[in-house]
Protein backbone atom coordinates (compact mmCIF):
# COMPACT_ATOMS: atom_id res chain seq x y z
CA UNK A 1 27.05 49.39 -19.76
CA UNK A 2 25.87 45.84 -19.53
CA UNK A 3 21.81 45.44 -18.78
CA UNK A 4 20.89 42.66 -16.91
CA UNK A 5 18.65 40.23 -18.22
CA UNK A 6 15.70 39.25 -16.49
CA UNK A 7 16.46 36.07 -16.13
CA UNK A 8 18.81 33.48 -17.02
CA UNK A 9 18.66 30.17 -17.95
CA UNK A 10 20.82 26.90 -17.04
CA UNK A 11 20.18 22.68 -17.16
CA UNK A 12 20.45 20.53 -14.69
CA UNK A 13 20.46 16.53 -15.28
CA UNK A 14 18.75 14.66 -12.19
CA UNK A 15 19.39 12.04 -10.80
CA UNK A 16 16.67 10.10 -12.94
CA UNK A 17 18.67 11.04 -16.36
CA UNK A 18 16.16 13.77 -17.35
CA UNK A 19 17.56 17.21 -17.95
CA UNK A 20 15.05 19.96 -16.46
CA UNK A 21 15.98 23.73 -17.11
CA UNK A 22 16.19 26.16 -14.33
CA UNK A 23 15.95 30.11 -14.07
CA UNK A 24 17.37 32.60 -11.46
CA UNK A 25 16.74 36.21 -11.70
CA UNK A 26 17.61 39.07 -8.99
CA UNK A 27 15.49 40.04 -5.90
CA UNK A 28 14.02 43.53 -5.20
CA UNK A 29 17.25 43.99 -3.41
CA UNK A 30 19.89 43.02 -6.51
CA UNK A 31 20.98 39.92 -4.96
CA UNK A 32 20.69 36.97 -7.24
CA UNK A 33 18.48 34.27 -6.21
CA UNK A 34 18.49 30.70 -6.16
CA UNK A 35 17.88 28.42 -9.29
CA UNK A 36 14.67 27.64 -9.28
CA UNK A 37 13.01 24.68 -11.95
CA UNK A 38 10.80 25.41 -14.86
CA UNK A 39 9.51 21.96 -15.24
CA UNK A 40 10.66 22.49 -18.82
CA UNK A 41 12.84 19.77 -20.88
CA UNK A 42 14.03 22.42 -23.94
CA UNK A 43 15.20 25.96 -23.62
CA UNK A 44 12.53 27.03 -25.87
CA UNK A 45 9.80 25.74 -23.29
CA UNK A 46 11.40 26.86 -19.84
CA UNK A 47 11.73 30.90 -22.06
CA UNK A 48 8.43 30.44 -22.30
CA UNK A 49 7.47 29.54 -19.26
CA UNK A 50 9.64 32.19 -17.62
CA UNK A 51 8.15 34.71 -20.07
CA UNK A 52 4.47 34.20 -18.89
CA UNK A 53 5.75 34.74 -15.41
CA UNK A 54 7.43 37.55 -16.25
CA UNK A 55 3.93 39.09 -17.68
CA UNK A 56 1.92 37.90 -14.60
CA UNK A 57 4.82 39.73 -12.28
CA UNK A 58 5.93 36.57 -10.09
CA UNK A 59 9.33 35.75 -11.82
CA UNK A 60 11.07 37.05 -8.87
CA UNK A 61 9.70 35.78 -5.66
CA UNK A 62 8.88 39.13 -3.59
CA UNK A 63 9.33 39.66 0.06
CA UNK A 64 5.50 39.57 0.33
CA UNK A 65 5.09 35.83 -1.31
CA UNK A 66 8.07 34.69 1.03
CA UNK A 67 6.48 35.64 4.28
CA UNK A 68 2.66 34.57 3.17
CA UNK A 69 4.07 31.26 2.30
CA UNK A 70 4.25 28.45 4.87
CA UNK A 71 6.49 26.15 6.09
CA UNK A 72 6.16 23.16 5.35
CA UNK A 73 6.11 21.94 9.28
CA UNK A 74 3.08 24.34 9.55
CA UNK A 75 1.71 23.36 6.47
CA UNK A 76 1.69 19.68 7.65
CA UNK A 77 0.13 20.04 10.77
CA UNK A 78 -3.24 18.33 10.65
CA UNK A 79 -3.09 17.52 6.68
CA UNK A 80 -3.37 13.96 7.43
CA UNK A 81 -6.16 14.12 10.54
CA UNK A 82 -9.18 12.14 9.58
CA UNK A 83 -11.45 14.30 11.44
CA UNK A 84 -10.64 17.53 10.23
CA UNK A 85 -8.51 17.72 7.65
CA UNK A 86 -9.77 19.75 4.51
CA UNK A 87 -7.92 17.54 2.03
CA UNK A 88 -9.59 14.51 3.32
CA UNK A 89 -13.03 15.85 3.21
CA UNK A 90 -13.01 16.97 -0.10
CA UNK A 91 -11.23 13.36 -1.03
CA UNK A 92 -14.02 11.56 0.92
CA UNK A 93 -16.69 13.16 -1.21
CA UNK A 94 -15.48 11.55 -4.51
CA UNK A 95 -14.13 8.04 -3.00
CA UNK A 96 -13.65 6.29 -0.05
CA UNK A 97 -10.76 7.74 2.05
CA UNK A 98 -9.49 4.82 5.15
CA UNK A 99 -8.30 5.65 8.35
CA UNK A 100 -5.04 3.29 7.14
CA UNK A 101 -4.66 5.55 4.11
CA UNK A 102 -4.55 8.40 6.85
CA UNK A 103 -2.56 7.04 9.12
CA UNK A 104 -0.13 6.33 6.21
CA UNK A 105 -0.09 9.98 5.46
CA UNK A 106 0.56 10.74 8.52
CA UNK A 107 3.64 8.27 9.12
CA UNK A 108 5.35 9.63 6.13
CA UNK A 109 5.14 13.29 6.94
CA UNK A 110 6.36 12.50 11.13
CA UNK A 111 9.34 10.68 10.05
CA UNK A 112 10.39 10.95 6.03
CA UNK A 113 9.26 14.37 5.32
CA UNK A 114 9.39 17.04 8.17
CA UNK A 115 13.24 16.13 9.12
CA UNK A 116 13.75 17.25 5.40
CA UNK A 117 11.15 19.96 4.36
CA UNK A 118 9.80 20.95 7.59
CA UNK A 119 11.93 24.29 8.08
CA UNK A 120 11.37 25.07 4.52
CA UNK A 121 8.81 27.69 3.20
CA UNK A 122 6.68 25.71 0.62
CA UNK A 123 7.62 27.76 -2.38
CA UNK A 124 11.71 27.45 -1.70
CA UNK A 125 10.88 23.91 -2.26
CA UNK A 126 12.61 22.86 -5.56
CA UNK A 127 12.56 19.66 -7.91
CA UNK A 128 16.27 19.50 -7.52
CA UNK A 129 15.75 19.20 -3.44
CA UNK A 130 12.78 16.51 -4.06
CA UNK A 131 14.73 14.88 -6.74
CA UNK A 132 18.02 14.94 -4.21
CA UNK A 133 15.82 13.74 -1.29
CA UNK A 134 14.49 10.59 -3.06
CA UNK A 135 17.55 9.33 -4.53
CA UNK A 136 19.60 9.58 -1.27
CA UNK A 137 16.16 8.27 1.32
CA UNK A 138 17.69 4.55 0.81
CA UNK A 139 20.21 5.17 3.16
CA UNK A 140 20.16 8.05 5.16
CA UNK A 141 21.17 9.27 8.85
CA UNK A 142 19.59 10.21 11.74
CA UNK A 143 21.25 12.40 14.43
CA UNK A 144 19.41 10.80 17.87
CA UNK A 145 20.81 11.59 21.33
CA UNK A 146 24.22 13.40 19.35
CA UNK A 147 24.61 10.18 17.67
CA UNK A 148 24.79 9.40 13.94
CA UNK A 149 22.85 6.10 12.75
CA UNK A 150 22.06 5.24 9.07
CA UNK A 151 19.11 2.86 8.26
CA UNK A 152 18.21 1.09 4.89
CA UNK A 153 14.76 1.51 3.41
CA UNK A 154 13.22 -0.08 1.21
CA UNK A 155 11.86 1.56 -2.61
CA UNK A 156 8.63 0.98 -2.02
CA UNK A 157 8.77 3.24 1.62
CA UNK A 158 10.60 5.92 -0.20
CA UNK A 159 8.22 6.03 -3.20
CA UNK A 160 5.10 6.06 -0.70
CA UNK A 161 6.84 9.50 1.02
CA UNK A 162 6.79 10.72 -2.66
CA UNK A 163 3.08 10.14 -3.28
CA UNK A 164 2.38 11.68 -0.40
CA UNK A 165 4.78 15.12 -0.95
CA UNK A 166 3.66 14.99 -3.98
CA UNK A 167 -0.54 14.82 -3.06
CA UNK A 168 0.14 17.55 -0.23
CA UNK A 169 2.31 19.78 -2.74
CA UNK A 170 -0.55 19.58 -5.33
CA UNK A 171 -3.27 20.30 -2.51
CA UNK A 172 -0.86 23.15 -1.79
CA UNK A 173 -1.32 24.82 -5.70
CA UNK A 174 -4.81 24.41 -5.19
CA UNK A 175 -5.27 26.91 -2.22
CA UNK A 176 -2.49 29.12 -4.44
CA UNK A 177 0.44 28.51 -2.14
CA UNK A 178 3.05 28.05 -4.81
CA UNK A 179 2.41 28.06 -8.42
CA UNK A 180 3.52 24.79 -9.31
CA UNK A 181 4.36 21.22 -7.59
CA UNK A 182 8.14 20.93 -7.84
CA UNK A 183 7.44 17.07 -7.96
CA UNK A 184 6.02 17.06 -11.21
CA UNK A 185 8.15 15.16 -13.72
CA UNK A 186 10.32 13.52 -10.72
CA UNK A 187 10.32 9.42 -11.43
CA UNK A 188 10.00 7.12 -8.33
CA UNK A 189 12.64 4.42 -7.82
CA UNK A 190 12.73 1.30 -9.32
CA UNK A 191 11.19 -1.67 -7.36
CA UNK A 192 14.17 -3.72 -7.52
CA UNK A 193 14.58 -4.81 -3.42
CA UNK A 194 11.98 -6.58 -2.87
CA UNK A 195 12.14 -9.53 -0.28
CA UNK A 196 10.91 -12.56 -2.51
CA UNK A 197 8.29 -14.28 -1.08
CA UNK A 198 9.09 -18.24 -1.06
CA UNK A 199 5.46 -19.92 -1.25
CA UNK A 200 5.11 -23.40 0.63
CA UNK A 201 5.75 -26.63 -1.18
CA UNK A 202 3.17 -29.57 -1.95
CA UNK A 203 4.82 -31.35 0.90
CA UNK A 204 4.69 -28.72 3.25
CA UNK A 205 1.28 -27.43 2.74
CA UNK A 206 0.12 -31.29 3.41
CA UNK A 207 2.33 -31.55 6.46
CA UNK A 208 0.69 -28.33 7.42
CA UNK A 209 -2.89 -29.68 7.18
CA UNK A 210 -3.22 -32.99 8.97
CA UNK A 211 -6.33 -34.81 9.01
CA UNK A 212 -5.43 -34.81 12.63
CA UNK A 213 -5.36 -30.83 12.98
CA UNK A 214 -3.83 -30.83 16.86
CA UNK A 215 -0.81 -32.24 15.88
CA UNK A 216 -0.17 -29.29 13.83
CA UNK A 217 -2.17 -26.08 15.12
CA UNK A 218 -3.16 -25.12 19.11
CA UNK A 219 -6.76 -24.51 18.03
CA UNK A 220 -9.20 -25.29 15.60
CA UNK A 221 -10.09 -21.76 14.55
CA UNK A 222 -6.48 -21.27 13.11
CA UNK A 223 -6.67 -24.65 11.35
CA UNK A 224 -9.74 -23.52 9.43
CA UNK A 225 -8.60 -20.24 8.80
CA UNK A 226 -5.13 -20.92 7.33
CA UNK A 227 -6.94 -23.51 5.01
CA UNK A 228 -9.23 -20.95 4.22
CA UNK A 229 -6.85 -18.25 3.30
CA UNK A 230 -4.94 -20.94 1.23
CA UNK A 231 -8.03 -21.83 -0.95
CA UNK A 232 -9.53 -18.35 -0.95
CA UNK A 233 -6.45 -15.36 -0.68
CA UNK A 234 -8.52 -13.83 1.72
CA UNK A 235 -6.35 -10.73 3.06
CA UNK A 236 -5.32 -10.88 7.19
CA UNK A 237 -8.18 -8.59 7.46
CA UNK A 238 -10.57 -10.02 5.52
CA UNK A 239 -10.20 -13.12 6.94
CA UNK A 240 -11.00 -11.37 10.57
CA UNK A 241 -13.90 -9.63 9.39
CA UNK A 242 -15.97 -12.59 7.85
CA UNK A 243 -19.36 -13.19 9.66
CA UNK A 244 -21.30 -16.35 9.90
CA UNK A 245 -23.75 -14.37 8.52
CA UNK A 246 -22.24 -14.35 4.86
CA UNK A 247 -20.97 -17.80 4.82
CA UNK A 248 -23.81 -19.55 1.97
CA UNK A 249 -23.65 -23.69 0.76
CA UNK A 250 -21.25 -22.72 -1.67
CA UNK A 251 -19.98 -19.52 -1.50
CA UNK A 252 -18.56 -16.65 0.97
CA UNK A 253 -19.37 -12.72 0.68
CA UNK A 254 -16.38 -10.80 1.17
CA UNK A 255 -17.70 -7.93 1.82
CA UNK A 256 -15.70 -6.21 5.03
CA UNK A 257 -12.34 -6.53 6.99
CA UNK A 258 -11.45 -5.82 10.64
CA UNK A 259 -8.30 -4.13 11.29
CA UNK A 260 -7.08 -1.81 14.58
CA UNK A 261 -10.03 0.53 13.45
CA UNK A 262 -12.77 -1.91 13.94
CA UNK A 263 -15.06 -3.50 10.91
CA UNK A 264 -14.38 -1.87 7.97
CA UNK A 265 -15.23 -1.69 4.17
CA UNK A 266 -12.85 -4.28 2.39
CA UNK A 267 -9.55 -2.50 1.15
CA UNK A 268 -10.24 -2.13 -2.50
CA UNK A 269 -13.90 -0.94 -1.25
CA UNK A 270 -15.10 -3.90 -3.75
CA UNK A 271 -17.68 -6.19 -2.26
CA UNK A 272 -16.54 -10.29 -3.55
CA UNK A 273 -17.65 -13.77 -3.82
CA UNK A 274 -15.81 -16.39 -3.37
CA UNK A 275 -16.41 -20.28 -3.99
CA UNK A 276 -15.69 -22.26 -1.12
CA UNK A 277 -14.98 -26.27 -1.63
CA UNK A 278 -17.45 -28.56 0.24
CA UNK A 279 -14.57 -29.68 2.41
CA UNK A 280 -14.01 -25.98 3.45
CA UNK A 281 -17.43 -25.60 3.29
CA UNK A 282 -17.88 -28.29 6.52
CA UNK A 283 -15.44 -26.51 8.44
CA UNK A 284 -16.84 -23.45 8.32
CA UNK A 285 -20.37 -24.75 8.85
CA UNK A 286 -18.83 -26.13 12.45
CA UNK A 287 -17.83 -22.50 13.38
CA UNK A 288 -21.27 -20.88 12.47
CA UNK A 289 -22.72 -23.76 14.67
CA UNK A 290 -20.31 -21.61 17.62
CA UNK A 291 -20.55 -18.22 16.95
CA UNK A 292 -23.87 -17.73 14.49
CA UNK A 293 -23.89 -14.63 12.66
CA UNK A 294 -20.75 -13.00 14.51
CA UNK A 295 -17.46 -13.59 13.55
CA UNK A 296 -16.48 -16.76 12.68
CA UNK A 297 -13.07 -16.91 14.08
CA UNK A 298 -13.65 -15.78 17.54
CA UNK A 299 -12.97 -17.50 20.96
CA UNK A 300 -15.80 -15.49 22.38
CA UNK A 301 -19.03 -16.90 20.82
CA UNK A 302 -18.60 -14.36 17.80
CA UNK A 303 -18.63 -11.19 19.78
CA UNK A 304 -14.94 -9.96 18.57
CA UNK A 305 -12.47 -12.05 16.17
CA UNK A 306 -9.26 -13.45 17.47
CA UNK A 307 -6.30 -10.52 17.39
CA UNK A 308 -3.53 -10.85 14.39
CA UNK A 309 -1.27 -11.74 16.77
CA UNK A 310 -2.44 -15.00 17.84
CA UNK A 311 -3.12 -15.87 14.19
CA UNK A 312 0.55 -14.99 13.10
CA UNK A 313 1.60 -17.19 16.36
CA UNK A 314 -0.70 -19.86 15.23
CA UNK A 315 0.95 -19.99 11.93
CA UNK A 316 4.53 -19.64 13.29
CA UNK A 317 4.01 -22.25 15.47
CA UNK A 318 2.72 -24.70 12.83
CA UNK A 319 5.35 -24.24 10.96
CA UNK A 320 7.59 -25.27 13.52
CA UNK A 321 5.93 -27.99 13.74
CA UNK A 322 6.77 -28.97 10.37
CA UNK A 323 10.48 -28.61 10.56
CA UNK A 324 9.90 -24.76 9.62
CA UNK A 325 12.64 -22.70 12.05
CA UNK A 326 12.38 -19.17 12.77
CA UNK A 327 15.58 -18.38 10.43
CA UNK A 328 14.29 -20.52 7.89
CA UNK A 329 11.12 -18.72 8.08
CA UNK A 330 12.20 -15.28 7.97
CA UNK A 331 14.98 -15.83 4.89
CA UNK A 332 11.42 -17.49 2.90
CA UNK A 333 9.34 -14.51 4.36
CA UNK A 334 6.66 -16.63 4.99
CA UNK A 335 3.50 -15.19 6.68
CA UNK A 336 -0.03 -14.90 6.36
CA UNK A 337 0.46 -12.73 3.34
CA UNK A 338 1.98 -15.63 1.63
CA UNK A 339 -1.48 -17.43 1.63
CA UNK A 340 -2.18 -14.92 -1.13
CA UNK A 341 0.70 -15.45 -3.14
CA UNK A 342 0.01 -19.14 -2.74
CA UNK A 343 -3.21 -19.20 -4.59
CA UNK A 344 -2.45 -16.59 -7.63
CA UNK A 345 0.39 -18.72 -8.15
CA UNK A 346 -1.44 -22.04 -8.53
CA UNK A 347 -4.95 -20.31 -10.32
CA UNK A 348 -2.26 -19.15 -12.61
CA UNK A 349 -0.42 -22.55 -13.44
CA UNK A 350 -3.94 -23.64 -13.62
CA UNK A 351 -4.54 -21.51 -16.68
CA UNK A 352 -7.60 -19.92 -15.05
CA UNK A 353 -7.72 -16.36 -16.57
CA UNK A 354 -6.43 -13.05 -14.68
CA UNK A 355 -9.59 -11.69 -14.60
CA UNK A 356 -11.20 -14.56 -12.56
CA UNK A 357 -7.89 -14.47 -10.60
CA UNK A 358 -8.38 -10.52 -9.40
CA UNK A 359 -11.93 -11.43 -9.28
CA UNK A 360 -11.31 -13.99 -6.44
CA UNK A 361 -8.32 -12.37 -4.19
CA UNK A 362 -9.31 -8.95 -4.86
CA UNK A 363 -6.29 -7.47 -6.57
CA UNK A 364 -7.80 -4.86 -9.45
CA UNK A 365 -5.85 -2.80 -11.80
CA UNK A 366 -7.66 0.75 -12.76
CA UNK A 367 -8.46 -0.80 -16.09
CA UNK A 368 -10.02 -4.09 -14.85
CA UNK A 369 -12.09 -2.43 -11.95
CA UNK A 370 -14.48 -0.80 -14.45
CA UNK A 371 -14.72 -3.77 -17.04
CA UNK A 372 -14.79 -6.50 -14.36
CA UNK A 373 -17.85 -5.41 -11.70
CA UNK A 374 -18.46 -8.88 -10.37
CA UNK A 375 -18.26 -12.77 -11.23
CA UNK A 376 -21.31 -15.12 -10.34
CA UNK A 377 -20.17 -17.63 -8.30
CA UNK A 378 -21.64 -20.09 -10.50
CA UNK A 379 -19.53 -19.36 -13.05
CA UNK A 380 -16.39 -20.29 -11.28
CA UNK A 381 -16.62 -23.61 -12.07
CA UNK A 382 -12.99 -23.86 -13.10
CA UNK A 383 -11.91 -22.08 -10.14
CA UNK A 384 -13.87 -24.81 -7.75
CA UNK A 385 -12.32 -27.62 -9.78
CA UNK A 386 -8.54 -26.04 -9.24
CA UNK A 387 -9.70 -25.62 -5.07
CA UNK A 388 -11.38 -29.06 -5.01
CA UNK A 389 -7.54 -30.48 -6.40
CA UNK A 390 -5.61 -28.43 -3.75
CA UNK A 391 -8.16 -31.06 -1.43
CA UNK A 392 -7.16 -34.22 -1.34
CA UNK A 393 -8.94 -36.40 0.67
CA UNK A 394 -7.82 -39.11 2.85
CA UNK A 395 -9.40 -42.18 4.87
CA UNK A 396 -10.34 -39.15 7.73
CA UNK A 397 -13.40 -36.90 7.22
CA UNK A 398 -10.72 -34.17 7.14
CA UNK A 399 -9.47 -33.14 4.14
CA UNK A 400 -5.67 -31.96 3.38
CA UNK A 401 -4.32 -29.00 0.95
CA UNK A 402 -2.00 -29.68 -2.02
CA UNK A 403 -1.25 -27.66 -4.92
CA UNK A 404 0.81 -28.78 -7.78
């Protein structure tokens, strides 16, 4: 008579290339269960690994596990609340936790992850349905109103459901829910869908900035604060947020953004200077004249900024102006964002070095964030000369933006 083996072994090649080993075994009843991963690349690795839990008594998942364990709807509910989730807290008391990184949390479980997981107990959840789940999320379909409909996403969405699986599966091992995240060792997708980002051309960008500035913009205030974004890389929010109160002779403090959540810390949580041209420099002097220490680009004496949408109607506008249509507009993707993309790209050609680059927009990489604290502003010197040549002047006291 033939004994039955605790367990038995078999490999499984994801979608990703890498081959992962899985077990099944038999429940308290005889019936065979479903494969479940070991995490473990070799035979020798996932025997051993099936071994331990053999000795600790939870190779076969018992009746009790199955009905402690939540579902993952359950589970959900709340993880992502800023107020009270217990996640958060104990995230907030080691770094700065946003109400956008929340909210993002939150997005991804509504409508990426409960459709999939929700009526799943957390521990039937295995690498190969994660592994399935990400490969497929590109193109999937929806059932709404008994109809089928398939929409595209983009990598970058579908990898940002994965991070946050992944962070609520890990919280879940933790509190002892399951033993082990079955998104360990999954790879994320390949950034390769991108919409490019077509940056504004020396003739644009002067077309754009008139020494006349109402043939171009509808007010002032979005003049100065697309020229300002285009010397600077100021983020949308940043932008918003900046107070007469930190604009200095030659320099702004970047210190805060305003976004649907009022005035916040900046996104990187990184306090900035930036040097400021004198020509900018005017401009901006004009608008603390209006608005004193309150925000400088406000129609309301500095009380409030001006909302995103009028600036991205500002913007559209004066690039219609231009000879900029809204087709032509949306195949370049030009926005406000593009202000960004403008500037690294010509500090760059300028051979100014990355660290003064992230120093100035405010991009930072885990290694340069600890070497790179801060840059005195006067020791930007080559970054004022590259922003005083974007300036060209002209017979008016206004001055127009160029690049190379």
């Amino acid at each position: 008579m033939r004994i039955k083996e605790s367990y038995s072994l078999y490999k499984r090649c994801l979608s990703s290339g890498r081959v992962v080993f899985y077990y099944r075994t038999y429940d308290h009843n005889g019936n065979r269960t479903s494969g479940r991963s070991t995490g473990q690349s070799t035979r020798t690795a996932a025997r051993e690994f099936c071994n331990r839990l053999l000795r600790e008594n939870r190779l076969i998942p018992g009746q009790e596990e199955c009905a402690s364990a939540p579902f993952f709807r359950d589970y959900a509910r709340g993880f992502w609340d800023y107020e009270t989730s217990s996640y958060l807290k104990s995230r907030k008391g080691r770094r700065p936790i946003s109400r956008g990184y929340a909210t993002q949390g939150e997005y991804a479980v509504r409508n990426h992850l409960i459709p999939v997981f929700g009526d799943k107990r957390l521990n039937v959840i295995t690498e190969f349905d994660i592994d399935s789940w990400l490969a497929a999320f590109k193109d999937r379909e929806y059932i709404t109103n008994d109809k089928i409909t398939k929409r595209h996403y983009k990598s970058n969405t579908a990898n940002l459901a994965f991070k946050i699986l992944r962070i609520m599966l890990n919280y879940a091992v933790k509190q002892k829910l399951i033993v082990s995240n079955p998104c360990k060792g999954i790879e994320m997708l390949n950034i390769n869908d991108e919409k490019k980002i077509e940056i504004l051309s020396s003739d644009e960008v002067k077309k754009l900035f008139p020494s006349d500035w109402g043939k171009v913009w509808d007010e002032e205030i979005f003049y100065v604060l697309n020229k300002l974004a285009a010397c600077t890389g100021m983020r949308h929010g940043e932008l918003l947020g900046l107070r007469g109160e930190f604009v200095y002779e030659t320099h702004i403090d970047v210190c805060a953004q305003y976004n649907r959540y009022g005035y916040q810390d900046v996104k990187t949580h990184k306090p900035r200077n930036i040097p400021v041209p004198p020509g900018v420099q005017e401009d901006l002097k004009i608008l603390v004249q209006k608005n004193g220490k309150g925000y400088l680009f406000s129609r309301d004496g500095g009380n409030k900024p001006v909302t995103r949408k009028y600036v991205y109607l500002s913007l559209y506008k004066a690039l219609e102006r231009i000879g900029i249509g809204e087709e032509e507009r949306k195949r370049r993707n030009l926005s406000m964002h593009g202000w960004r993309h403008f500037l690294n790209t010509t500090l760059l050609m300028a051979n100014i070095p990355d660290a003064k680059v992230m120093s100035v927009t405010g991009h930072a990489s885990r290694k340069m964030k600890e070497r790179y604290t801060h840059f005195d502003n006067t020791k930007m010197t080559d970054v004022i000369a590259v922003q005083e040549r974007l300036l060209l002047p002209e017979a008016s006291k206004r001055m127009i933006l160029s690049t190379n």
